[in-house]
Protein backbone atom coordinates (compact mmCIF):
# COMPACT_ATOMS: atom_id res chain seq x y z
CA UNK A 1 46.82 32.36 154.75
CA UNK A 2 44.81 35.10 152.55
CA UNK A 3 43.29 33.86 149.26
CA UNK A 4 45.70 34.60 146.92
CA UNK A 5 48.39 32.27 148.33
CA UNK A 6 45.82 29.48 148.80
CA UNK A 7 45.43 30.25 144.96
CA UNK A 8 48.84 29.77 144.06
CA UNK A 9 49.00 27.06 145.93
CA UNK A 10 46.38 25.44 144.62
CA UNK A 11 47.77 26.22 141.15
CA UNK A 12 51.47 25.00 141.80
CA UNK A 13 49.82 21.32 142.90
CA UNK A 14 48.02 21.31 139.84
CA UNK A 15 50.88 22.35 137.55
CA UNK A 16 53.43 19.76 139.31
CA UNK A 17 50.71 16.64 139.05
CA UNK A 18 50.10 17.55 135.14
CA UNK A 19 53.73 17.79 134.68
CA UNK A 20 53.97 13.96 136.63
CA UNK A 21 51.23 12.56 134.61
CA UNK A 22 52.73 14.20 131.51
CA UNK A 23 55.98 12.68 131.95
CA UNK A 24 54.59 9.46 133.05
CA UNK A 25 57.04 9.19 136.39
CA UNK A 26 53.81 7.82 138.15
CA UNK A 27 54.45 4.65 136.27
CA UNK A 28 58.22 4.28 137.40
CA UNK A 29 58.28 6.10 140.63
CA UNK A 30 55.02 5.11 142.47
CA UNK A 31 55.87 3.94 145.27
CA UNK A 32 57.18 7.60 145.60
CA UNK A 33 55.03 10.10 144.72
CA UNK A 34 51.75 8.44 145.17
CA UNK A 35 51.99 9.24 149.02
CA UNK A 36 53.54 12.09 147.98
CA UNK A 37 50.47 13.29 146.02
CA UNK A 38 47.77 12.10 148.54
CA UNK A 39 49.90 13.94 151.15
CA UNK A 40 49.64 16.87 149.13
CA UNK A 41 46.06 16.85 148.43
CA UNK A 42 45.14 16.37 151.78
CA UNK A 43 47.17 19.44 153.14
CA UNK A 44 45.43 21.71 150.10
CA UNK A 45 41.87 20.46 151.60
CA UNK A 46 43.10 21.01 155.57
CA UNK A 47 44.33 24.25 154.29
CA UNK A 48 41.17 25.11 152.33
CA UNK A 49 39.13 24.33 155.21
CA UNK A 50 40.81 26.33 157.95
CA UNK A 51 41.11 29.70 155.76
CA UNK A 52 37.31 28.67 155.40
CA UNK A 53 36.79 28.63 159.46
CA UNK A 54 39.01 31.90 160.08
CA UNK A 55 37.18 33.65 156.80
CA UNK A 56 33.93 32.32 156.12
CA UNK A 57 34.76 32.40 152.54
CA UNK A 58 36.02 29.79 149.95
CA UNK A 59 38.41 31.88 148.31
């Protein structure tokens, strides 16, 4: 994974969690998409991490 997808990745979770928060579907679907979120956010850090090991940069 090169840096510009982990950017866009990183950019799509943000938009989609401001757009959940916006709408306030937390508050009616949470059983949902909190695991669905912490899933989520875990996978961006495993994947920031491993480009980090292969590259030796953040970004």
């Amino acid at each position: 994974m090169d840096g510009v997808s982990l950017i866009l990745a990183d950019t799509l979770f943000i938009a989609v969690l401001i757009l959940i928060l916006a709408n306030h579907s937390i508050e009616r679907n949470a059983i949902i998409l909190v695991p669905l979120i912490v899933i989520a956010f875990a996978t961006c850090i495993i994947r920031h991490i491993n480009h980090y090991d292969e590259t030796g940069r953040i970004y």
